[in-house]
N, C-alpha and C. Protein backbone atom coordinates (compact mmCIF):
# COMPACT_ATOMS: atom_id res chain seq x y z
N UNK A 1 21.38 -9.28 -112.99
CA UNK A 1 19.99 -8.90 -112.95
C UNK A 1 19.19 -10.01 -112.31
N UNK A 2 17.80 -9.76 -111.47
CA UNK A 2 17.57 -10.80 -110.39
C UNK A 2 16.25 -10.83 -111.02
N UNK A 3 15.59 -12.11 -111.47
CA UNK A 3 14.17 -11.67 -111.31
C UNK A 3 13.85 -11.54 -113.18
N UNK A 4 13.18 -11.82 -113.27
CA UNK A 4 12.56 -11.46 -114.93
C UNK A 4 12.18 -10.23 -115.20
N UNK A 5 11.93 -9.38 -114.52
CA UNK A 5 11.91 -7.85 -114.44
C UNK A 5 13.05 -7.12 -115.00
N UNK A 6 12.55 -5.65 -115.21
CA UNK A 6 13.37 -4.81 -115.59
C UNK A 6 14.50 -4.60 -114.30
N UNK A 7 15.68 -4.42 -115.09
CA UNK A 7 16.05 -3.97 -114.04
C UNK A 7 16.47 -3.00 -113.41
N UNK A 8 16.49 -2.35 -111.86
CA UNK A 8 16.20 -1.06 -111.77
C UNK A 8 17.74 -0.75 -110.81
N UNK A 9 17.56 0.10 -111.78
CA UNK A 9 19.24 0.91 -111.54
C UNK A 9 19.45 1.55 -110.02
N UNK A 10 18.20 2.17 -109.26
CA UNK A 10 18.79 2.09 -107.78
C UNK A 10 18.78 1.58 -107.23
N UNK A 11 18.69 -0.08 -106.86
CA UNK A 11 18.91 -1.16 -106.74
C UNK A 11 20.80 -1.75 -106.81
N UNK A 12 20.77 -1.27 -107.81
CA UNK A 12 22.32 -1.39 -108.10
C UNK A 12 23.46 -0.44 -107.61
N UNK A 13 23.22 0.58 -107.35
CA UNK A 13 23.77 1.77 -107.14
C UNK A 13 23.81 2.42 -105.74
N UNK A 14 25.30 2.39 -105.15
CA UNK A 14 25.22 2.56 -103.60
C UNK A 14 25.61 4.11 -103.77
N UNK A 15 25.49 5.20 -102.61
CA UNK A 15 25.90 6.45 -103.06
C UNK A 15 26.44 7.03 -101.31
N UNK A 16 27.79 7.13 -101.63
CA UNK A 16 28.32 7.37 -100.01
C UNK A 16 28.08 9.40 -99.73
N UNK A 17 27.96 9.11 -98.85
CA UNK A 17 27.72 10.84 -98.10
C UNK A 17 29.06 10.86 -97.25
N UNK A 18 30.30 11.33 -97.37
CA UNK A 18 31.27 11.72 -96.18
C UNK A 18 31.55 13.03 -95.92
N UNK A 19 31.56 13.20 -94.71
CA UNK A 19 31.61 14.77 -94.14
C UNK A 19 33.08 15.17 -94.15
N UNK A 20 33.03 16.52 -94.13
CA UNK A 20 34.53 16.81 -93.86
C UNK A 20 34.32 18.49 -93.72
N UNK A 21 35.89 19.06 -93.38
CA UNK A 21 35.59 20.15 -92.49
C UNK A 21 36.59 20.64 -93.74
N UNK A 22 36.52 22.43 -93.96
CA UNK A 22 37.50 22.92 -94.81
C UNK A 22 37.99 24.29 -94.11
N UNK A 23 39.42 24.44 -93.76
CA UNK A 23 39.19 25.94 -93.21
C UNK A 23 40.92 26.14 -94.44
N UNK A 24 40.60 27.37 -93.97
CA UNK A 24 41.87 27.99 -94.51
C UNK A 24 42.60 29.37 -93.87
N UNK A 25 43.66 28.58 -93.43
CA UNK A 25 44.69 28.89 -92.75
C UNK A 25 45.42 30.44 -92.38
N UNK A 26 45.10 30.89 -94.02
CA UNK A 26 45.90 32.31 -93.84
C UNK A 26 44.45 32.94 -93.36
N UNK A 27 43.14 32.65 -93.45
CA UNK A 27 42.02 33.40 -93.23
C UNK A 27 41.47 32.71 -92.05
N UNK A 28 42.08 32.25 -90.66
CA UNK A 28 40.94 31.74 -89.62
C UNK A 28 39.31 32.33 -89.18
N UNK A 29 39.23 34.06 -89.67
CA UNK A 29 38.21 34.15 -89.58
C UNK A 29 37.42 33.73 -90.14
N UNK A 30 37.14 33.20 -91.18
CA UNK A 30 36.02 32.98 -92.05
C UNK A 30 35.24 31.77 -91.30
N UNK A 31 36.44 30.59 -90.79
CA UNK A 31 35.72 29.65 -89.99
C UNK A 31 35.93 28.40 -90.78
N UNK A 32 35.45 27.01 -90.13
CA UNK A 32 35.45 26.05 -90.79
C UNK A 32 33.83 25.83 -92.10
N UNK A 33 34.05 25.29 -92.96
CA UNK A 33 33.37 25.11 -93.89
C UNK A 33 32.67 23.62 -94.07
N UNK A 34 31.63 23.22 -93.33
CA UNK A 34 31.01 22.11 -93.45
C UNK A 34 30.87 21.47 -94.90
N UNK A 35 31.53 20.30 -95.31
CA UNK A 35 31.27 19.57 -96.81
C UNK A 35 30.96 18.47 -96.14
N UNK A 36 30.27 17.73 -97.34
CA UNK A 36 29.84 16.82 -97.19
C UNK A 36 30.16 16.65 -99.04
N UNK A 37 30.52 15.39 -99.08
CA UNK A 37 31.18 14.90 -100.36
C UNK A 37 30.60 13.47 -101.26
N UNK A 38 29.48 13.87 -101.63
CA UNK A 38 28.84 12.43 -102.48
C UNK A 38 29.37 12.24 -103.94
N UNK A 39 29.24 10.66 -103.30
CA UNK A 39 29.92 9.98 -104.36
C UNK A 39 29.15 8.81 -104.84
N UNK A 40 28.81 8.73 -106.30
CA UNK A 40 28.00 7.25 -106.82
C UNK A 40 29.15 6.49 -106.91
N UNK A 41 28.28 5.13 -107.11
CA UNK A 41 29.13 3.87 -106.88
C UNK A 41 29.68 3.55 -108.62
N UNK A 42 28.33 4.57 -109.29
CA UNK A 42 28.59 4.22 -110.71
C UNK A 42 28.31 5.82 -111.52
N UNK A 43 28.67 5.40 -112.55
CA UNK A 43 28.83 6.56 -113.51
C UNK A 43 27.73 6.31 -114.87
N UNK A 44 26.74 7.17 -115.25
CA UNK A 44 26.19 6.97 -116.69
C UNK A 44 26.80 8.07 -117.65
N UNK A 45 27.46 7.50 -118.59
CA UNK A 45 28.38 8.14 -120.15
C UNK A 45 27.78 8.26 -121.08
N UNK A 46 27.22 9.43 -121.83
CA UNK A 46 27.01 9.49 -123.61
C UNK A 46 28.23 10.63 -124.23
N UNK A 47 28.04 9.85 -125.41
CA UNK A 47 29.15 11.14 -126.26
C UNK A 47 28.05 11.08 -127.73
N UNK A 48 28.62 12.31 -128.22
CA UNK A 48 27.56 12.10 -129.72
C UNK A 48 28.12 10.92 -130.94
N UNK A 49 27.81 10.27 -131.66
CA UNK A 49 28.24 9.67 -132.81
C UNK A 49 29.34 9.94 -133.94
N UNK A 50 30.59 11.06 -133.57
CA UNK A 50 31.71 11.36 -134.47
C UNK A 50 32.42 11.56 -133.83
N UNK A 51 33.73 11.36 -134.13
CA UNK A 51 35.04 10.91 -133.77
C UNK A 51 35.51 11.72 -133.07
N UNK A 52 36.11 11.51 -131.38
CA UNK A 52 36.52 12.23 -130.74
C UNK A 52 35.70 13.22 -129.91
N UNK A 53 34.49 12.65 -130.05
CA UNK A 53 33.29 13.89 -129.39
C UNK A 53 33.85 13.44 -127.91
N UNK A 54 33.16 14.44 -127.04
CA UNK A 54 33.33 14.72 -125.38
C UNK A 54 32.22 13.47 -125.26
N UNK A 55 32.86 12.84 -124.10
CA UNK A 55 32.05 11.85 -123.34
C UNK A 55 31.66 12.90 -122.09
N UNK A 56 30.07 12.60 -121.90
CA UNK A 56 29.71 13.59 -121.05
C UNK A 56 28.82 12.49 -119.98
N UNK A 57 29.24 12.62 -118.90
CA UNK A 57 28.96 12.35 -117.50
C UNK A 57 27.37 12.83 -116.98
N UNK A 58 26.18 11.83 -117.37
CA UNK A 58 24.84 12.30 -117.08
C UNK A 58 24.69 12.82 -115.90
N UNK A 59 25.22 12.15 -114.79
CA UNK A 59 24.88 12.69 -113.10
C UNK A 59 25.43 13.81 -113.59
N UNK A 60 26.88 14.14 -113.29
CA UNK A 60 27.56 15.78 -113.15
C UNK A 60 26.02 16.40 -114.36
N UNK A 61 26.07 16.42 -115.56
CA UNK A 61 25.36 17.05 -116.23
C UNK A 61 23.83 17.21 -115.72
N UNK A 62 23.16 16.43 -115.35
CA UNK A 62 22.05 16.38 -114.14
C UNK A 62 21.64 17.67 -113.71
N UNK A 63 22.95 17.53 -112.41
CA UNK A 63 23.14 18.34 -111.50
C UNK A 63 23.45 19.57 -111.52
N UNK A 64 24.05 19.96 -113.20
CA UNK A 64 24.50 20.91 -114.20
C UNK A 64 23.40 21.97 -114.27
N UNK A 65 22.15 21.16 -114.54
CA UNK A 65 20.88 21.93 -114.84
C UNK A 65 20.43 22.23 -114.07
N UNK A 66 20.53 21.65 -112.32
CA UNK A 66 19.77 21.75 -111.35
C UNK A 66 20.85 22.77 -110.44
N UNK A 67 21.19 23.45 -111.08
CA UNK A 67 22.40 25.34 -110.40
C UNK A 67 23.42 24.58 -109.95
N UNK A 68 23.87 23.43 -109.91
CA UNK A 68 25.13 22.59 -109.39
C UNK A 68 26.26 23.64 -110.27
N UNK A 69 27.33 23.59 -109.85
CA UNK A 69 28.86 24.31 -111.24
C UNK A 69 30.12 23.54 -110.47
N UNK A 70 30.46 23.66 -111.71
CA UNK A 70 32.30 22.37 -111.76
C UNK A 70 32.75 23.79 -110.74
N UNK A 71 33.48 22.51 -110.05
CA UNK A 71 34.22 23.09 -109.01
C UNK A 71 35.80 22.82 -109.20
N UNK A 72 36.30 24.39 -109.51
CA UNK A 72 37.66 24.43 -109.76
C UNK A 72 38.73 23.54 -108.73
N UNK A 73 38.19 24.05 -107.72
CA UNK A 73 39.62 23.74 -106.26
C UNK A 73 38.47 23.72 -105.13
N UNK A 74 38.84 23.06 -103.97
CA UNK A 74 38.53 22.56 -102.68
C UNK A 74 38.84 23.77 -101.83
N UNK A 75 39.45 24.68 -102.34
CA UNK A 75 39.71 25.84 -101.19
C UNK A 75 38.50 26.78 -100.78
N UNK A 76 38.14 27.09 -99.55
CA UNK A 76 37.62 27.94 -98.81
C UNK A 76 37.01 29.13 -99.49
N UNK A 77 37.87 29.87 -100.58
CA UNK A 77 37.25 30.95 -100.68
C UNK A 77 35.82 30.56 -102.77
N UNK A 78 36.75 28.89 -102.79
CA UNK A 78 35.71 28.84 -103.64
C UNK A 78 34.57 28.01 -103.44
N UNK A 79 34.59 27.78 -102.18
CA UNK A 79 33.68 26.63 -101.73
C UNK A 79 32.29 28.10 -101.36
N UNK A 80 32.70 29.03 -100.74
CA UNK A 80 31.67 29.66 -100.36
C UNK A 80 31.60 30.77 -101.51
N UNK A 81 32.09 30.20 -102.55
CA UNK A 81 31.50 31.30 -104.02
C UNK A 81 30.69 30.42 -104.96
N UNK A 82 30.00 29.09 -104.52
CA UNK A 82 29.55 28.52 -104.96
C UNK A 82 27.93 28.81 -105.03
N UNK A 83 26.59 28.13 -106.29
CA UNK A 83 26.07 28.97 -106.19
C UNK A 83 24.94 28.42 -104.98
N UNK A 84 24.00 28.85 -103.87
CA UNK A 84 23.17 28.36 -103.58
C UNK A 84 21.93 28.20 -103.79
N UNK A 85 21.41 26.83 -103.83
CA UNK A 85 20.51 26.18 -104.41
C UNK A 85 19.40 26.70 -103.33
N UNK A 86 18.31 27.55 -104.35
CA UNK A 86 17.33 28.32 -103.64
C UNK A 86 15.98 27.06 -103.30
N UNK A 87 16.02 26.34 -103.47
CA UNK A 87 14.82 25.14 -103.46
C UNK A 87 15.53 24.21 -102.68
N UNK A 88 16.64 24.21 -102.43
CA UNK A 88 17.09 23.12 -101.84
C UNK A 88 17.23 22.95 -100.27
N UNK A 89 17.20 21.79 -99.30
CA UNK A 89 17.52 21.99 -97.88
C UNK A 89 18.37 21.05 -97.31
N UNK A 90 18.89 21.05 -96.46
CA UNK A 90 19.62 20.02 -96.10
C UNK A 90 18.95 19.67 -94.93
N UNK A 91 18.94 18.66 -93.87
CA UNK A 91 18.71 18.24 -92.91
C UNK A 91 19.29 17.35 -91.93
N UNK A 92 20.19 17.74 -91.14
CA UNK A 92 21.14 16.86 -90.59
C UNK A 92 20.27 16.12 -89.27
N UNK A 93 20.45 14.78 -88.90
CA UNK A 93 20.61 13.81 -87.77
C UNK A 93 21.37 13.63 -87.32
N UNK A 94 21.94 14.46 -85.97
CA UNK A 94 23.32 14.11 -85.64
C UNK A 94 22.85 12.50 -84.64
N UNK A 95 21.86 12.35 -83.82
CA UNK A 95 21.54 11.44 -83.07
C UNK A 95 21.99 10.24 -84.04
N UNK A 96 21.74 9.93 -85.22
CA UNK A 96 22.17 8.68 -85.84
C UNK A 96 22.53 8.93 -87.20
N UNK A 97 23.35 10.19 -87.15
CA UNK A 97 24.51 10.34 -88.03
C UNK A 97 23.65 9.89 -89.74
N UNK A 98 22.71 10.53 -89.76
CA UNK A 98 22.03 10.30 -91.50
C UNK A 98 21.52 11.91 -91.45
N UNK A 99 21.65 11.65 -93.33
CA UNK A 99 21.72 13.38 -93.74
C UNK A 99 20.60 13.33 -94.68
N UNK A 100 19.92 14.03 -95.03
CA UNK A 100 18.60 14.05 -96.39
C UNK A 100 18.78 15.36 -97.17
N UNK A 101 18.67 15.90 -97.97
CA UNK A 101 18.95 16.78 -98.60
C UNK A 101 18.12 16.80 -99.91
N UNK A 102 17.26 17.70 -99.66
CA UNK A 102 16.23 17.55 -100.88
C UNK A 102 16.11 18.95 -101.93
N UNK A 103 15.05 18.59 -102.97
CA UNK A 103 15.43 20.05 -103.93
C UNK A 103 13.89 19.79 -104.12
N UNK A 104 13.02 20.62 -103.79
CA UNK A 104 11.72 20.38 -104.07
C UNK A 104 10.85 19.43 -103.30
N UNK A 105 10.37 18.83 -104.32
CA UNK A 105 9.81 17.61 -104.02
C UNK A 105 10.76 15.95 -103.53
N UNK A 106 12.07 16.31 -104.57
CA UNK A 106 12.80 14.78 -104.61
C UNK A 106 14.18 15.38 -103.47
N UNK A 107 14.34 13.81 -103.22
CA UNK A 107 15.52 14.05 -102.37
C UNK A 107 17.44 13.64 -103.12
N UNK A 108 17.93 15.00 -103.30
CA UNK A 108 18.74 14.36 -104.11
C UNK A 108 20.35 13.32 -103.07
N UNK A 109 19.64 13.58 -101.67
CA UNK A 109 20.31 12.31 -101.31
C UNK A 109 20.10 11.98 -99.90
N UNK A 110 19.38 10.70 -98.96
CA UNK A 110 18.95 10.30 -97.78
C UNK A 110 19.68 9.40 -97.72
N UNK A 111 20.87 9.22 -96.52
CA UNK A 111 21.22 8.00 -96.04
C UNK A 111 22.03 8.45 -94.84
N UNK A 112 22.76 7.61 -94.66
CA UNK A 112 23.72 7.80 -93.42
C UNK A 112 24.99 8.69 -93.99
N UNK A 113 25.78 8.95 -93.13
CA UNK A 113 26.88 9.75 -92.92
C UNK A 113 27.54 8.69 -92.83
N UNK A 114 29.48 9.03 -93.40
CA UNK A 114 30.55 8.32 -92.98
C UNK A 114 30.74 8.96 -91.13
N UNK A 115 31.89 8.67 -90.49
CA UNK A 115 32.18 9.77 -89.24
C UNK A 115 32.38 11.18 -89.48
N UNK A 116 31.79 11.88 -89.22
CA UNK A 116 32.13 13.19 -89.50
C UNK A 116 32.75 13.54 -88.24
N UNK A 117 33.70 14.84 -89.03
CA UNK A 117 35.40 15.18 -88.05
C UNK A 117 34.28 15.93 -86.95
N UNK A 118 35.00 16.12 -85.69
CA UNK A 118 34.68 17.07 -84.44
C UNK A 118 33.91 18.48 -85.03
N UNK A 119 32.70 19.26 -84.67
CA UNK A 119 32.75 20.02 -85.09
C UNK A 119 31.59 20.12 -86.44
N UNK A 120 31.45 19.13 -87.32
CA UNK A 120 30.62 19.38 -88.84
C UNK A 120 29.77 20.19 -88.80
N UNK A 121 28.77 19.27 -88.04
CA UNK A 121 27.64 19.64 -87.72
C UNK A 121 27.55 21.52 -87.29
N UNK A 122 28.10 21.43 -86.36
CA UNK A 122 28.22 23.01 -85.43
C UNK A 122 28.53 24.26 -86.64
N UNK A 123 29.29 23.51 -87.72
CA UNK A 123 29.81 24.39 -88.75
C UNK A 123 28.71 24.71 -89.93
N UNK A 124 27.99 23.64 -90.11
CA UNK A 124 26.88 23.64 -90.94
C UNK A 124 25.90 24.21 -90.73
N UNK A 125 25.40 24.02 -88.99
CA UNK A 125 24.51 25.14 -88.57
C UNK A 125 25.06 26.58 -88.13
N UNK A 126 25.92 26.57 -87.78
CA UNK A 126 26.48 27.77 -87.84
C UNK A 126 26.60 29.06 -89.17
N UNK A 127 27.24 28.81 -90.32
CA UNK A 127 26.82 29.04 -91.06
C UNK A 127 25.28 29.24 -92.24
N UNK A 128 24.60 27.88 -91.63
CA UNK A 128 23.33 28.14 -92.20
C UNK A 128 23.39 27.17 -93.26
N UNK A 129 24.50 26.51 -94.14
CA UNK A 129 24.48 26.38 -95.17
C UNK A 129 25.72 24.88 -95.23
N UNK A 130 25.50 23.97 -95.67
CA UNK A 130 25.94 22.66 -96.36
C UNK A 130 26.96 22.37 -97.43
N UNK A 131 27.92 22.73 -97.99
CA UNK A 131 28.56 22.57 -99.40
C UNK A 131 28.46 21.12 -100.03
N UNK A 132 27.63 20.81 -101.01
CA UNK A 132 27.70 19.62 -101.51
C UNK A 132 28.72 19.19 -102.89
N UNK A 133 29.82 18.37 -102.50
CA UNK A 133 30.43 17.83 -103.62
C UNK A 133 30.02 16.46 -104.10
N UNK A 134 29.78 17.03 -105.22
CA UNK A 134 29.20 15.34 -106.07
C UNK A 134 30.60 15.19 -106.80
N UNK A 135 31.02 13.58 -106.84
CA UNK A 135 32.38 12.73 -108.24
C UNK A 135 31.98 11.80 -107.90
N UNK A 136 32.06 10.96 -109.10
CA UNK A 136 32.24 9.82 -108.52
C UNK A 136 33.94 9.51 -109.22
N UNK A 137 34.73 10.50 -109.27
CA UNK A 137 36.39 10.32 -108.88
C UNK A 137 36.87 10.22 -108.41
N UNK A 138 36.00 10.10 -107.23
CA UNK A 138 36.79 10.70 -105.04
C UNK A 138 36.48 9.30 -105.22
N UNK A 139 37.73 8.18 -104.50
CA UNK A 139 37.33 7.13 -103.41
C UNK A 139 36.52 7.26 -102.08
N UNK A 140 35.82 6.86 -101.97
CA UNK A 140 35.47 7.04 -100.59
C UNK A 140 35.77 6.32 -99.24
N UNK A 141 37.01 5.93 -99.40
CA UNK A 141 37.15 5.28 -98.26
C UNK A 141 38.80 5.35 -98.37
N UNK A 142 39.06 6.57 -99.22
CA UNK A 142 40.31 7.02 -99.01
C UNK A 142 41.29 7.84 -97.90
N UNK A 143 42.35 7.18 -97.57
CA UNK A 143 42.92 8.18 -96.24
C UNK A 143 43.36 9.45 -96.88
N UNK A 144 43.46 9.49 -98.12
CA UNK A 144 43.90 11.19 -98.50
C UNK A 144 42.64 11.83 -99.17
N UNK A 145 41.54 11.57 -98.69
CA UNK A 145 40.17 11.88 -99.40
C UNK A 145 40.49 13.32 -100.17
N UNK A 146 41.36 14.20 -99.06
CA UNK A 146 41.16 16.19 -99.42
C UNK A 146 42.13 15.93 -100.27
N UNK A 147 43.21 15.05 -100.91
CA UNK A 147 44.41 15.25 -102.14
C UNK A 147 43.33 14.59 -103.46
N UNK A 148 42.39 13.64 -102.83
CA UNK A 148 41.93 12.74 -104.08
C UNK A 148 40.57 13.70 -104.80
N UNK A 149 40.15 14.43 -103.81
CA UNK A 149 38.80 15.76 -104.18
C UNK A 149 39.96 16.96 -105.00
N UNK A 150 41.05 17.47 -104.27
CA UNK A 150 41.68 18.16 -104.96
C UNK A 150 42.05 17.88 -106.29
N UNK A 151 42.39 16.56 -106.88
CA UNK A 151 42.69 16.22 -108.04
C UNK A 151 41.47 15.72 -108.93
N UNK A 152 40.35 15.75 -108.25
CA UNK A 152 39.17 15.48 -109.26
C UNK A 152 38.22 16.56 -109.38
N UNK A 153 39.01 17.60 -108.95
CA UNK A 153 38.62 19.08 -109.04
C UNK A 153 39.41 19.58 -110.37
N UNK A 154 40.72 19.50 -110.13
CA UNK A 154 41.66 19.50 -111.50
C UNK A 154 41.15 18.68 -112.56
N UNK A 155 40.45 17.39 -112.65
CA UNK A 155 40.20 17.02 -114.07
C UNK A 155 39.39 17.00 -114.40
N UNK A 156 37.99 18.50 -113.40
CA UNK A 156 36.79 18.73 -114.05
C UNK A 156 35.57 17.86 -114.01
N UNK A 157 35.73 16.84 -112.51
CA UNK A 157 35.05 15.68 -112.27
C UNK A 157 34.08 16.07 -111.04
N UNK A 158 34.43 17.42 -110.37
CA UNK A 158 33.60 17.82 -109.61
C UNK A 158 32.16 18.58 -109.60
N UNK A 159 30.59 18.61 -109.75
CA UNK A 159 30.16 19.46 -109.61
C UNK A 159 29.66 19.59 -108.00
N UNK A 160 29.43 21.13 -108.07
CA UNK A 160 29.16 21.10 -106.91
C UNK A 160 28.51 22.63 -106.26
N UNK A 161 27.08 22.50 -104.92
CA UNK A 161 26.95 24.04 -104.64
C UNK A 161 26.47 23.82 -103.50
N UNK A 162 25.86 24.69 -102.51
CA UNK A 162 25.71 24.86 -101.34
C UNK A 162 23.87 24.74 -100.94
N UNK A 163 23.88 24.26 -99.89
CA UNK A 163 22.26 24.00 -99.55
C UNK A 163 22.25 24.36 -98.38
N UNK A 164 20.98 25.47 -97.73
CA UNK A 164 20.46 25.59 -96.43
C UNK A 164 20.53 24.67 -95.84
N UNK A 165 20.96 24.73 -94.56
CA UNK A 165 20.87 23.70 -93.41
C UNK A 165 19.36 24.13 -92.75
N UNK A 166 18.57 23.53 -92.77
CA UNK A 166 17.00 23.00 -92.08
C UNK A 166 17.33 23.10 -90.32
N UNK A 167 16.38 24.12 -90.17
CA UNK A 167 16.60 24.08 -88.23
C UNK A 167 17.61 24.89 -88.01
């Protein structure tokens, strides 16, 4: 902590945005599926006061209230059964690769992009629509990012839903 002040938690807290493309194979029509996959650097935990209660994850729960839903699997046909967030927009910069994505008034996330694969962008506007995965279970700077989202889909670490693409 710096400073005699309180100290303020987004200050501390880095939050990566990486893009990625999802198609599925036996269905080429449907097309590729623009994600974009945020991840905090940190996690806030409460559980209630008796033995063995659920430790519950404030961000996922957050995002719980705000139409976000745990996302079973990374596949195609559940990425676009996800629900979309009617207040929400996305806004892509491809010129310098930063994304904003807001719900109202607040932005629930402005910064840069990792590289996004050939294509994101084209898929996001194409469709109309953004898939946002929030964990902070995913490494982000993992070479098997789609095995490490698949398995933090399995232990219920994913929420996640879809936002208009802006323009």
């Amino acid at each position: 902590m710096a400073g005699d002040g309180p100290w303020d938690l987004a200050d501390a807290m880095t939050i990566w945005a990486v893009p990625g493309l999802v198609d599925d194979p036996a269905h080429p029509a449907l097309g590729s599926v623009a994600v974009v996959t945020v991840i905090p650097s940190m996690t806030v935990h409460t559980r209630d006061d008796y033995p063995d209660a659920d430790v519950v994850d404030m961000i996922a729960s957050g995002l719980l209230a705000r139409g976000f839903a745990l996302l079973g699997g990374p596949e195609v046909h559940q990425l676009l059964e996800l629900p979309v967030l009617s207040d929400s927009r996305a806004e892509l910069r491809e010129r310098d690769a930063r994304l904003r994505i807001t719900d109202g008034d607040s932005a629930l996330y402005e910064g840069g992009l990792g590289q996004a694969p050939a294509g994101w962008a084209a898929a996001a506007r194409r469709r109309g629509r953004l898939v946002v995965l929030v964990s902070a279970a995913v490494e982000p700077h993992a070479t098997d990012r789609a095995a490490r989202v698949a398995q933090a889909c399995a232990a219920g670490a994913v929420v996640a839903a879809q936002v208009e693409v802006a323009g």
